[in-house]
Structures are given as structure tokens and as C-alpha cells.
N, C-alpha and C. Protein backbone atom coordinates (compact mmCIF):
# COMPACT_ATOMS: atom_id res chain seq x y z
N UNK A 1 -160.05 -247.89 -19.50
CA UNK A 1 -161.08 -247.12 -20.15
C UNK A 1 -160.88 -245.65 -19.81
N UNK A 2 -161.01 -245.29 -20.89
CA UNK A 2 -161.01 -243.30 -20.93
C UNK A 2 -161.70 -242.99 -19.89
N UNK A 3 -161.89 -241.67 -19.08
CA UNK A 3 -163.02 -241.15 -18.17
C UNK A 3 -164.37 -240.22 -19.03
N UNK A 4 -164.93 -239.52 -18.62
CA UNK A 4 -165.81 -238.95 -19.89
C UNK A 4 -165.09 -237.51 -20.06
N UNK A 5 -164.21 -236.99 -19.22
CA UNK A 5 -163.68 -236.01 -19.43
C UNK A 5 -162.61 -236.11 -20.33
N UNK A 6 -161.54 -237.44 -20.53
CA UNK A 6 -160.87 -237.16 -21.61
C UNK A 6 -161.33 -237.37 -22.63
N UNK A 7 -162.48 -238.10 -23.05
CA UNK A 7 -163.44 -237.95 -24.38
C UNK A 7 -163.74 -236.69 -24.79
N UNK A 8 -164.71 -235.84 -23.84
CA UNK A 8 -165.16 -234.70 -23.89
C UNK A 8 -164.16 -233.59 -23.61
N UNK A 9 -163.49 -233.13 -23.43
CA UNK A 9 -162.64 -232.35 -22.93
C UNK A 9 -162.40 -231.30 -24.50
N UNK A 10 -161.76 -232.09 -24.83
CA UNK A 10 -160.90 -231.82 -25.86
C UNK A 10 -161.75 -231.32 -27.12
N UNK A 11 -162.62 -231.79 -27.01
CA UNK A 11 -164.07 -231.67 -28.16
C UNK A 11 -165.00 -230.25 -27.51
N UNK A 12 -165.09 -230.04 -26.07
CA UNK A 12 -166.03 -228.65 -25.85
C UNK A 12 -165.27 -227.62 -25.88
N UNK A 13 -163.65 -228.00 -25.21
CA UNK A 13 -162.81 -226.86 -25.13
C UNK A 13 -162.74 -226.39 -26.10
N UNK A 14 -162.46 -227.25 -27.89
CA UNK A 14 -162.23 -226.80 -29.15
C UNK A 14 -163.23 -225.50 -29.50
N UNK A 15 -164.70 -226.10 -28.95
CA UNK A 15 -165.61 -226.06 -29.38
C UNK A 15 -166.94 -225.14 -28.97
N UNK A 16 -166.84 -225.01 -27.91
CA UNK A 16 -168.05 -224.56 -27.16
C UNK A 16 -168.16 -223.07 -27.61
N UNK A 17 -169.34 -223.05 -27.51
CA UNK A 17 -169.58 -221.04 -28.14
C UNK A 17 -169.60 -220.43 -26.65
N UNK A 18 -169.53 -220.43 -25.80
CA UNK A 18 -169.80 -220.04 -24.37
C UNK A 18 -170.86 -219.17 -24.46
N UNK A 19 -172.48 -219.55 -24.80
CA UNK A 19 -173.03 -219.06 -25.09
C UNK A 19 -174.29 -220.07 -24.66
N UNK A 20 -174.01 -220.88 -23.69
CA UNK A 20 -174.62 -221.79 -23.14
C UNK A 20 -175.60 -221.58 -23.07
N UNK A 21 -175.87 -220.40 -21.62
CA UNK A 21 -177.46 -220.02 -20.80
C UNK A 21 -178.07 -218.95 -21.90
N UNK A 22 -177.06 -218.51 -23.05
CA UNK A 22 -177.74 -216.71 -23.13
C UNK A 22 -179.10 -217.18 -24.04
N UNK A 23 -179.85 -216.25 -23.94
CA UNK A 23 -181.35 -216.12 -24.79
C UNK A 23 -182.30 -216.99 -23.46
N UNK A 24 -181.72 -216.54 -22.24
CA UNK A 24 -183.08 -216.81 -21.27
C UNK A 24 -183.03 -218.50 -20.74
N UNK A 25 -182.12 -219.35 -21.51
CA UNK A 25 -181.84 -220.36 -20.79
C UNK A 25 -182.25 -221.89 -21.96
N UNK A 26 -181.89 -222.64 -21.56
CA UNK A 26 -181.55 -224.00 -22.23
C UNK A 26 -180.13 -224.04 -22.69
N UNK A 27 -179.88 -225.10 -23.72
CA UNK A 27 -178.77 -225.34 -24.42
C UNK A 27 -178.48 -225.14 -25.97
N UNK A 28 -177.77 -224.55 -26.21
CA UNK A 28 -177.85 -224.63 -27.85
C UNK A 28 -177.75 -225.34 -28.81
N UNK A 29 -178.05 -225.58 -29.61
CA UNK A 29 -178.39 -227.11 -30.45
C UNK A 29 -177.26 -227.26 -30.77
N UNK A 30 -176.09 -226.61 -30.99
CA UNK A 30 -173.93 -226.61 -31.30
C UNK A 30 -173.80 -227.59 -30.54
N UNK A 31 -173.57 -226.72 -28.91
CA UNK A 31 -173.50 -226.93 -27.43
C UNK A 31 -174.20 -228.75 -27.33
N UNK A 32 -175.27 -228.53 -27.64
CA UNK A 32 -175.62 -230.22 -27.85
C UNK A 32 -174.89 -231.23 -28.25
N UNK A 33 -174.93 -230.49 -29.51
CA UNK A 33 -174.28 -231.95 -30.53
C UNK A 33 -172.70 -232.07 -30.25
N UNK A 34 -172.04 -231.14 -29.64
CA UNK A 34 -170.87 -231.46 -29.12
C UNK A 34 -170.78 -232.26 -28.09
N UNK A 35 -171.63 -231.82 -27.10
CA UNK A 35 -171.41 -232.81 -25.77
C UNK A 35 -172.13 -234.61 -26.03
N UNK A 36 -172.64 -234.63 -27.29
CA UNK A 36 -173.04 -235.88 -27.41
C UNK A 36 -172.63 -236.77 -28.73
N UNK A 37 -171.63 -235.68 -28.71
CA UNK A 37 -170.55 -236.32 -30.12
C UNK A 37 -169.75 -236.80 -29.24
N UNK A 38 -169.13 -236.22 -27.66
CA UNK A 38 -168.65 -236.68 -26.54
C UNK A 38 -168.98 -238.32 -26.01
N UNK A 39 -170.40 -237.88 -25.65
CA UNK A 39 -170.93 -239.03 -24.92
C UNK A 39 -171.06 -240.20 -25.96
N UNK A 40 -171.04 -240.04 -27.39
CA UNK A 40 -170.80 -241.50 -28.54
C UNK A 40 -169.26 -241.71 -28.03
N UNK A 41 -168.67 -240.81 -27.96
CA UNK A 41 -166.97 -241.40 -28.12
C UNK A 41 -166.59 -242.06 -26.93
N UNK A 42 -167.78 -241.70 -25.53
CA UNK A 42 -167.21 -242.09 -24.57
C UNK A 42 -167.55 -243.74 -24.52
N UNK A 43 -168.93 -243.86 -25.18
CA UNK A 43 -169.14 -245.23 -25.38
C UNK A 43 -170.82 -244.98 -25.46
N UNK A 44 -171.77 -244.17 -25.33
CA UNK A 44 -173.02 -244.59 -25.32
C UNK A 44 -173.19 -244.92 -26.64
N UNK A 45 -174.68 -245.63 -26.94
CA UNK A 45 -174.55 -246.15 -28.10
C UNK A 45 -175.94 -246.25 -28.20
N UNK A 46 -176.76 -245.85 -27.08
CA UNK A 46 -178.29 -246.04 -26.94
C UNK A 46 -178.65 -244.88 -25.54
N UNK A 47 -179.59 -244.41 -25.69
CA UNK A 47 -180.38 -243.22 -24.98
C UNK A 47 -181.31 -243.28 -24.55
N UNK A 48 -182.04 -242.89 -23.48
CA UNK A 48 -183.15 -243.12 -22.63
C UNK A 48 -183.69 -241.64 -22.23
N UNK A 49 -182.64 -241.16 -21.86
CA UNK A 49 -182.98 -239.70 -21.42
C UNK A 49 -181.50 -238.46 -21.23
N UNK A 50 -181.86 -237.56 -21.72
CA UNK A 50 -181.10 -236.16 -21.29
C UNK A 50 -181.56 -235.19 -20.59
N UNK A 51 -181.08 -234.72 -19.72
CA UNK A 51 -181.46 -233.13 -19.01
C UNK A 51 -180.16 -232.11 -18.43
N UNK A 52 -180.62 -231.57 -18.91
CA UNK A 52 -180.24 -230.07 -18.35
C UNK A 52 -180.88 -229.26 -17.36
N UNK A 53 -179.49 -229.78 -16.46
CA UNK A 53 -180.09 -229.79 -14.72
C UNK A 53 -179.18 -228.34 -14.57
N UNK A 54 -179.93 -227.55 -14.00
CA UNK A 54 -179.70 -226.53 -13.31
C UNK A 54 -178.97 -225.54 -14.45
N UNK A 55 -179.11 -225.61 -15.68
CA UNK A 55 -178.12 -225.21 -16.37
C UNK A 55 -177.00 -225.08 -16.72
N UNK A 56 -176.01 -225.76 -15.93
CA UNK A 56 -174.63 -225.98 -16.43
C UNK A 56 -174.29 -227.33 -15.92
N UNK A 57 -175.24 -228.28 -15.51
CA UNK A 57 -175.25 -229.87 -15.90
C UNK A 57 -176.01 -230.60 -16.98
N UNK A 58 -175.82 -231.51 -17.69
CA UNK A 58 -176.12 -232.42 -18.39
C UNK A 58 -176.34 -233.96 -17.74
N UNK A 59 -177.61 -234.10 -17.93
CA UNK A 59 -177.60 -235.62 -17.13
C UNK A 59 -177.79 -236.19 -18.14
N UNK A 60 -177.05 -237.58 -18.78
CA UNK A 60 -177.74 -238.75 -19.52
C UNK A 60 -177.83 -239.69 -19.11
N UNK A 61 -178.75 -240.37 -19.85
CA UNK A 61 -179.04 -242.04 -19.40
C UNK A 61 -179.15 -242.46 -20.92
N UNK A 62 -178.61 -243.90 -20.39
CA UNK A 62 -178.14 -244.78 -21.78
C UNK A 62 -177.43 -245.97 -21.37
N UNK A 63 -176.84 -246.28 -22.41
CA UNK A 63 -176.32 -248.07 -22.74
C UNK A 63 -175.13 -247.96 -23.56
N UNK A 64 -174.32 -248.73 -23.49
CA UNK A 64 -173.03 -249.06 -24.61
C UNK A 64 -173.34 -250.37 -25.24
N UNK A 65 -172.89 -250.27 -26.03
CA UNK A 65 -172.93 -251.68 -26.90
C UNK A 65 -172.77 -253.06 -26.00
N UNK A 66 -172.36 -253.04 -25.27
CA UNK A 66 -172.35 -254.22 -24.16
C UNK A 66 -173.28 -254.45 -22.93
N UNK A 67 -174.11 -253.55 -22.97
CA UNK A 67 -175.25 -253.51 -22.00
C UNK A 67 -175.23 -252.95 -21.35
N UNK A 68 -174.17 -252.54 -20.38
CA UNK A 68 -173.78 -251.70 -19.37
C UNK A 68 -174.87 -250.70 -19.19
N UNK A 69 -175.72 -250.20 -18.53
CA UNK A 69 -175.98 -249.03 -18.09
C UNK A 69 -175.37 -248.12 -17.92
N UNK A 70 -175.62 -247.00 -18.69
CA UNK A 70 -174.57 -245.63 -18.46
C UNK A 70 -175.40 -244.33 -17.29
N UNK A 71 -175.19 -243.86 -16.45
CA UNK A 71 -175.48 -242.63 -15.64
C UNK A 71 -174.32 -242.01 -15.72
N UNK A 72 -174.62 -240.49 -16.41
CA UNK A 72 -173.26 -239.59 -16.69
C UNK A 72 -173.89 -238.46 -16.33
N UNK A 73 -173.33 -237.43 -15.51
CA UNK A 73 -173.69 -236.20 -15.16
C UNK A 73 -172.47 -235.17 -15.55
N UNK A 74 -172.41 -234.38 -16.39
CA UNK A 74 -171.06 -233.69 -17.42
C UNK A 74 -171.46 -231.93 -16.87
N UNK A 75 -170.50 -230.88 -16.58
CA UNK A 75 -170.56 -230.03 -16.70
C UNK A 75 -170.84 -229.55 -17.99
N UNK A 76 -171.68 -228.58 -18.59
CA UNK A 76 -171.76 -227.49 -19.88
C UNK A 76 -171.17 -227.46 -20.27
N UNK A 77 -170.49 -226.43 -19.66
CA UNK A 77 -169.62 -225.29 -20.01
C UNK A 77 -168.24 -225.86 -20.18
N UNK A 78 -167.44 -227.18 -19.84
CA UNK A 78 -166.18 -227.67 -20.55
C UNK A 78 -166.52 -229.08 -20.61
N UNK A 79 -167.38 -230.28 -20.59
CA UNK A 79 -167.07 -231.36 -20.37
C UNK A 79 -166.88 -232.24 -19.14
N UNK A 80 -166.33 -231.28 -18.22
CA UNK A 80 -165.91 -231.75 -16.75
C UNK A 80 -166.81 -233.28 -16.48
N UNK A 81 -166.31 -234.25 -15.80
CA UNK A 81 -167.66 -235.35 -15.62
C UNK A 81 -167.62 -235.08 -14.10
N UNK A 82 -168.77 -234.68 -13.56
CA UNK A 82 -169.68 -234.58 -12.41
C UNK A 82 -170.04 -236.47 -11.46
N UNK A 83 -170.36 -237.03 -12.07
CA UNK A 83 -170.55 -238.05 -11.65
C UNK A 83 -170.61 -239.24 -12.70
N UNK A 84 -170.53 -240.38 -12.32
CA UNK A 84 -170.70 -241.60 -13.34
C UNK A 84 -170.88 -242.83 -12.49
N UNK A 85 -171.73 -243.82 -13.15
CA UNK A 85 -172.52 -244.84 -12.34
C UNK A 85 -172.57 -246.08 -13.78
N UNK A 86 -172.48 -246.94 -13.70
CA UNK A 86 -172.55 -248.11 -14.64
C UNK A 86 -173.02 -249.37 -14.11
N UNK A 87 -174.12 -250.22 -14.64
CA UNK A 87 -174.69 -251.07 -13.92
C UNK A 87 -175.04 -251.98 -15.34
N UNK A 88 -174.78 -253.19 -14.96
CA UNK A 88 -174.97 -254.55 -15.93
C UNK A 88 -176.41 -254.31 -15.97
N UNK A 89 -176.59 -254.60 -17.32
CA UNK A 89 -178.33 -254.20 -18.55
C UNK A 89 -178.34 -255.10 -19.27
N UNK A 90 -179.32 -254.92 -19.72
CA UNK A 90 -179.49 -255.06 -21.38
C UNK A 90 -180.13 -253.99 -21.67
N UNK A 91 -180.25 -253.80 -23.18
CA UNK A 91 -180.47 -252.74 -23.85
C UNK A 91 -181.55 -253.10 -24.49
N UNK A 92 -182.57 -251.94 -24.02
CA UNK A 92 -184.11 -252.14 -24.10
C UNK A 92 -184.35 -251.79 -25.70
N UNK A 93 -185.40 -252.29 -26.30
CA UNK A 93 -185.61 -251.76 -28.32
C UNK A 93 -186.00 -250.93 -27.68
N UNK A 94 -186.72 -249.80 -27.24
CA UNK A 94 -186.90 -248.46 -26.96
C UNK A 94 -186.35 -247.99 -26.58
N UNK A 95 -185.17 -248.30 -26.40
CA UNK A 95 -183.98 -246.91 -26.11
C UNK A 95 -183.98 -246.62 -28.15
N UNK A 96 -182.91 -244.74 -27.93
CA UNK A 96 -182.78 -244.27 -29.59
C UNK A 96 -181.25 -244.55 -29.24
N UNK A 97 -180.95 -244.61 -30.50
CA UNK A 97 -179.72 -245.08 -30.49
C UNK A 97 -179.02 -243.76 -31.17
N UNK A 98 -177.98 -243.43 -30.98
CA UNK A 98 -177.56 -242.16 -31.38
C UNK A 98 -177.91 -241.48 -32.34
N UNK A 99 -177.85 -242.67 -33.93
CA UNK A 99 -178.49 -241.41 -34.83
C UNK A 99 -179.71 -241.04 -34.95
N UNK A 100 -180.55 -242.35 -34.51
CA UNK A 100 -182.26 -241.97 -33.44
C UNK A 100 -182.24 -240.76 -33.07
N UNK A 101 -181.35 -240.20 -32.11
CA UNK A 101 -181.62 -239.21 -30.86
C UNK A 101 -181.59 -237.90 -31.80
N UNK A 102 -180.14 -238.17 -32.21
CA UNK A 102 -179.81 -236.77 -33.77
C UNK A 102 -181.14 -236.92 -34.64
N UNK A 103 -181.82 -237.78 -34.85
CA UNK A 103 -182.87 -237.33 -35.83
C UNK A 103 -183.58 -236.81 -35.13
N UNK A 104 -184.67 -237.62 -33.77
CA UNK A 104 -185.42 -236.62 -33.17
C UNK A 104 -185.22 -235.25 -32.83
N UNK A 105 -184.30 -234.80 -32.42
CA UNK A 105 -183.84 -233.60 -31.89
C UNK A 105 -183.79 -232.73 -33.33
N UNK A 106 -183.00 -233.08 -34.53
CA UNK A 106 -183.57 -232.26 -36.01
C UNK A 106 -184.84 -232.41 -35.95
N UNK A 107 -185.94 -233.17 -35.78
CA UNK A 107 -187.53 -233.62 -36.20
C UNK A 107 -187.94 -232.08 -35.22
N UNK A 108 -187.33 -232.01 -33.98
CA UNK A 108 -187.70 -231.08 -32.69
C UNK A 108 -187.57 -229.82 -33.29
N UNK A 109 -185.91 -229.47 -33.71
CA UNK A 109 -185.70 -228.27 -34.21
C UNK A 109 -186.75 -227.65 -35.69
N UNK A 110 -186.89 -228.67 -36.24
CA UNK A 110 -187.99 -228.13 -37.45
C UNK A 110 -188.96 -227.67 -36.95
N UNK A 111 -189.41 -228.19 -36.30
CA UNK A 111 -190.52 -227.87 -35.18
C UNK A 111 -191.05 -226.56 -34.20
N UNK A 112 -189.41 -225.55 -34.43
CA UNK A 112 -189.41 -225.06 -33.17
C UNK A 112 -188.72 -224.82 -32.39
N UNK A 113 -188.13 -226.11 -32.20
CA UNK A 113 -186.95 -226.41 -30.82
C UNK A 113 -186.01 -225.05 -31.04
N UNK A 114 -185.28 -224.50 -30.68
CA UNK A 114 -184.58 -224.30 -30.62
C UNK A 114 -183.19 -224.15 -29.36
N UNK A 115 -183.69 -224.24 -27.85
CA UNK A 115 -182.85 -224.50 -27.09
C UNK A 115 -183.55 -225.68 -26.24
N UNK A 116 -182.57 -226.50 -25.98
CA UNK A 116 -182.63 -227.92 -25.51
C UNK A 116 -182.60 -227.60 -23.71
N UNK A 117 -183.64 -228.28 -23.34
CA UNK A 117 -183.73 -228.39 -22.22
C UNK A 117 -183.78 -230.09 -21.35
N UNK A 118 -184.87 -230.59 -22.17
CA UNK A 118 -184.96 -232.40 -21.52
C UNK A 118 -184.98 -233.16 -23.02
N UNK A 119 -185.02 -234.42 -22.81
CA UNK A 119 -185.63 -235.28 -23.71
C UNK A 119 -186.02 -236.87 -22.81
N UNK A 120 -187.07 -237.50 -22.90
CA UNK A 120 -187.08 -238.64 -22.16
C UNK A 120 -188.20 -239.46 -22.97
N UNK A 121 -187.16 -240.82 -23.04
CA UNK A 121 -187.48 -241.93 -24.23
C UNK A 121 -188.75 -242.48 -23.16
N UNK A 122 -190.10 -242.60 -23.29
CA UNK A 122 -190.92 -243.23 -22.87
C UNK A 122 -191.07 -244.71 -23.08
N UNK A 123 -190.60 -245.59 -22.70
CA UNK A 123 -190.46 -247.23 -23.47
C UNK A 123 -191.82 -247.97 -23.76
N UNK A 124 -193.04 -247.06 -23.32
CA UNK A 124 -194.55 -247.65 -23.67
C UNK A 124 -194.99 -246.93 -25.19
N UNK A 125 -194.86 -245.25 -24.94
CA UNK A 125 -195.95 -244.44 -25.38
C UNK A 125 -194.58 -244.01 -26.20
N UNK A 126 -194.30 -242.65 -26.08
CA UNK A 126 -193.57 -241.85 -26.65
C UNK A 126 -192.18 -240.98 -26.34
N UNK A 127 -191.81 -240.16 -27.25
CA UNK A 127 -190.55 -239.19 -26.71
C UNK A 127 -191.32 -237.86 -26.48
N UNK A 128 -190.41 -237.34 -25.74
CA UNK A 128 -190.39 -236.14 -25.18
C UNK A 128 -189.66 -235.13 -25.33
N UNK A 129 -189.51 -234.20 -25.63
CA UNK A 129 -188.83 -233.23 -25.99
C UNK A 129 -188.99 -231.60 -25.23
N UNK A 130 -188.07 -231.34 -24.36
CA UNK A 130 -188.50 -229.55 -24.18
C UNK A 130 -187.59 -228.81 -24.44
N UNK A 131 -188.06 -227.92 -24.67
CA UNK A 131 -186.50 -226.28 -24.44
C UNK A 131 -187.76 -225.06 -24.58
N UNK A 132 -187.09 -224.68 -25.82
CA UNK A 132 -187.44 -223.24 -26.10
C UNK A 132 -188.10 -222.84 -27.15
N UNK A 133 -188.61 -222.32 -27.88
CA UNK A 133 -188.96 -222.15 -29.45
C UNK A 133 -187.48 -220.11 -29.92
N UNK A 134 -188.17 -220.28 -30.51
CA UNK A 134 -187.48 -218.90 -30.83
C UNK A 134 -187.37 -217.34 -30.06
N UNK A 135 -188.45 -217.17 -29.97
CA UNK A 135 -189.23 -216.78 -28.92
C UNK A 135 -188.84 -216.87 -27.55
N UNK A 136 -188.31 -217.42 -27.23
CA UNK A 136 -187.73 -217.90 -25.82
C UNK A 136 -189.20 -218.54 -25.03
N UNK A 137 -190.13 -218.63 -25.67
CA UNK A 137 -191.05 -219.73 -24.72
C UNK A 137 -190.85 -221.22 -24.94
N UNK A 138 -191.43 -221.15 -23.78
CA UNK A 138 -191.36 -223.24 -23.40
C UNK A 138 -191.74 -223.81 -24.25
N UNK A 139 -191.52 -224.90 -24.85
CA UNK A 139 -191.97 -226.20 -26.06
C UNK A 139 -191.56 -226.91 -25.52
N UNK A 140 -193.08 -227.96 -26.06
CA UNK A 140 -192.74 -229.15 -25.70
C UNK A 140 -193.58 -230.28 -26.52
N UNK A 141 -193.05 -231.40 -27.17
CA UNK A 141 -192.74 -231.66 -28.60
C UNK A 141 -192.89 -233.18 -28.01
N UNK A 142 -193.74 -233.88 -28.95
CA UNK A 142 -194.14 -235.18 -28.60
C UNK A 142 -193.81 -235.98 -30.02
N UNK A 143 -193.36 -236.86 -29.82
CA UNK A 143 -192.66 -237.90 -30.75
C UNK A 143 -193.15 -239.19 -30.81
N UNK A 144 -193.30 -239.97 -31.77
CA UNK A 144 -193.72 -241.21 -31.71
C UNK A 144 -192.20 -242.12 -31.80
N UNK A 145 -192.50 -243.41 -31.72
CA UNK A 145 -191.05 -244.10 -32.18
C UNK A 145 -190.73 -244.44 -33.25
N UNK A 146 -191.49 -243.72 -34.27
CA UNK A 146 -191.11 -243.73 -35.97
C UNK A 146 -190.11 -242.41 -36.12
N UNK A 147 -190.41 -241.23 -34.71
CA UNK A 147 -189.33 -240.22 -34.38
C UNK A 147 -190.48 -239.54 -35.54
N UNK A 148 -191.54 -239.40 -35.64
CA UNK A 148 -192.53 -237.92 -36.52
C UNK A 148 -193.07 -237.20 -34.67
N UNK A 149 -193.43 -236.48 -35.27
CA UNK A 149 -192.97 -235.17 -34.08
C UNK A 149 -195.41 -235.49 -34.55
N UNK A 150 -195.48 -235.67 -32.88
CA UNK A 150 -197.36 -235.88 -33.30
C UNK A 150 -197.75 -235.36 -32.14
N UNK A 151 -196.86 -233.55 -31.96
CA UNK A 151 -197.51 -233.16 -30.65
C UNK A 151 -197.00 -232.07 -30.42
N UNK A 152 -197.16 -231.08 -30.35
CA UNK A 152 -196.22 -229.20 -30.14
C UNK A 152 -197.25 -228.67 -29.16
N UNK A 153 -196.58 -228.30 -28.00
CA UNK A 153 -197.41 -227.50 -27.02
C UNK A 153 -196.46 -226.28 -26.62
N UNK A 154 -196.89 -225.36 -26.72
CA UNK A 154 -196.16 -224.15 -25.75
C UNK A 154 -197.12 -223.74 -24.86
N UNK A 155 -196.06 -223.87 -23.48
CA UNK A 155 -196.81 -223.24 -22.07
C UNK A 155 -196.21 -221.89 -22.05
């Protein structure tokens, strides 16, 4: 099996705007969808949660088609994989499954979103969503699991 760096590698290096932190901090919705066009190729296939730890980590949580539990911690700024952890699952119906996650996160950006900071699949209640709005203030964006956006707060 590939590591997540030769998945990703090749896809941020092409790709990345190096434009990660600028406008005050989060991730850019590009910068996103690259590193998780990554994390499909590496094998996730279901999502639980993302963050953007400290700003130039990416933490996900998720599942592959085989149950596996995925824990992946990826540098920003090239792909690099930081850590990785895999543990026999099953795959909960409330995890989003990739094009799930891509819709919420468009549902977010209509909204507002514009730099990505967390997202975390609630398996009772709801999703979660934070970053930025335009503006560079905090949002934070509540989702049902039909993925309609039934909640916008800026602190």
C-alpha cells in the first residue's frame, strides 16, 4: 500500500497556491480540495472529522471502504504525512462520504465559508463547520444530515 505522501505529494506540489495561512489564517477552499482529492486517492471513502491544527497540519478522521479506521495527520504546505494510525471498524451511516463532505463544505462556502478551519460529523445531532467568512471573522455553520446548512453564527 502507497503511504499518504506518495498519494498526496505529487497532487499539492503540482498544486498548492502557497497561500495557505495568508488573509489572517485557515485554509483555502483550492488548498482543501487538493489535500482531500489526496486523502480519496489514499483510500478514505467516509469522514468523521477534519482540522487544521496549528496551521500547517491537517488532521482527518475517516474509513476506507473496508472498515479500517483511518487517523491521518498531513502537513499543508506539501502533503508530507505527519502521522498515521489504522484500526479495524466498521463504518458508521453518519460518517459523509466524500461527495457528502464536497457538498457540505460548497453548502458552507455559499454560506460564507470561505477559509476552512474544522469540520466534525456529529453521529447524533449534526455537522459542524468553522473557518472564516470574507471578512476574516470566525463562522461557524451548522448542518443537518440532509447537508442544508440550519445554523450561521459569527463570533
Amino acid at each position: 500500500m502507497k503511504t499518504l505522501t506518495q498519494w498526496i505529494a505529487p497532487l499539492t506540489l503540482a498544486g498548492m497556491t502557497g497561500t495557505v495561512l495568508a488573509d489572517g489564517g485557515g485554509l483555502s477552499q483550492d488548498d482543501l480540495m487538493r489535500l482531500l482529492d489526496g486523502a480519496d486517492a489514499y483510500g478514505f471513502s467516509h469522514y468523521a472529522e477534519l482540522d487544521l491544527d496549528d496551521g500547517h497540519r491537517l488532521e482527518l478522521e475517516g474509513w476506507r471502504d473496508d472498515g479500517w479506521e483511518l487517523e491521518v495527520d498531513m502537513r499543508v504546505e506539501d502533503g508530507t504525512l505527519l502521522h498515521e494510525a489504522q484500526t479495524r471498524s466498521q463504518i458508521p451511516d453518519w460518517s459523509l462520504t466524500g461527495d457528502q463532505l464536497r457538498q457540505a463544505l460548497a453548502n458552507a462556502r455559499r454560506n460564507g465559508l470561505q477559509r476552512f478551519s474544522t469540520l466534525d460529523v456529529d453521529g447524533v445531532d449534526d455537522i459542524e463547520i468553522e473557518g472564516l467568512d470574507g471578512d476574516g471573522r470566525e463562522l461557524e455553520l451548522t448542518l443537518d444530515h440532509d447537508l442544508k446548512v440550519t445554523g450561521v453564527e459569527h463570533d
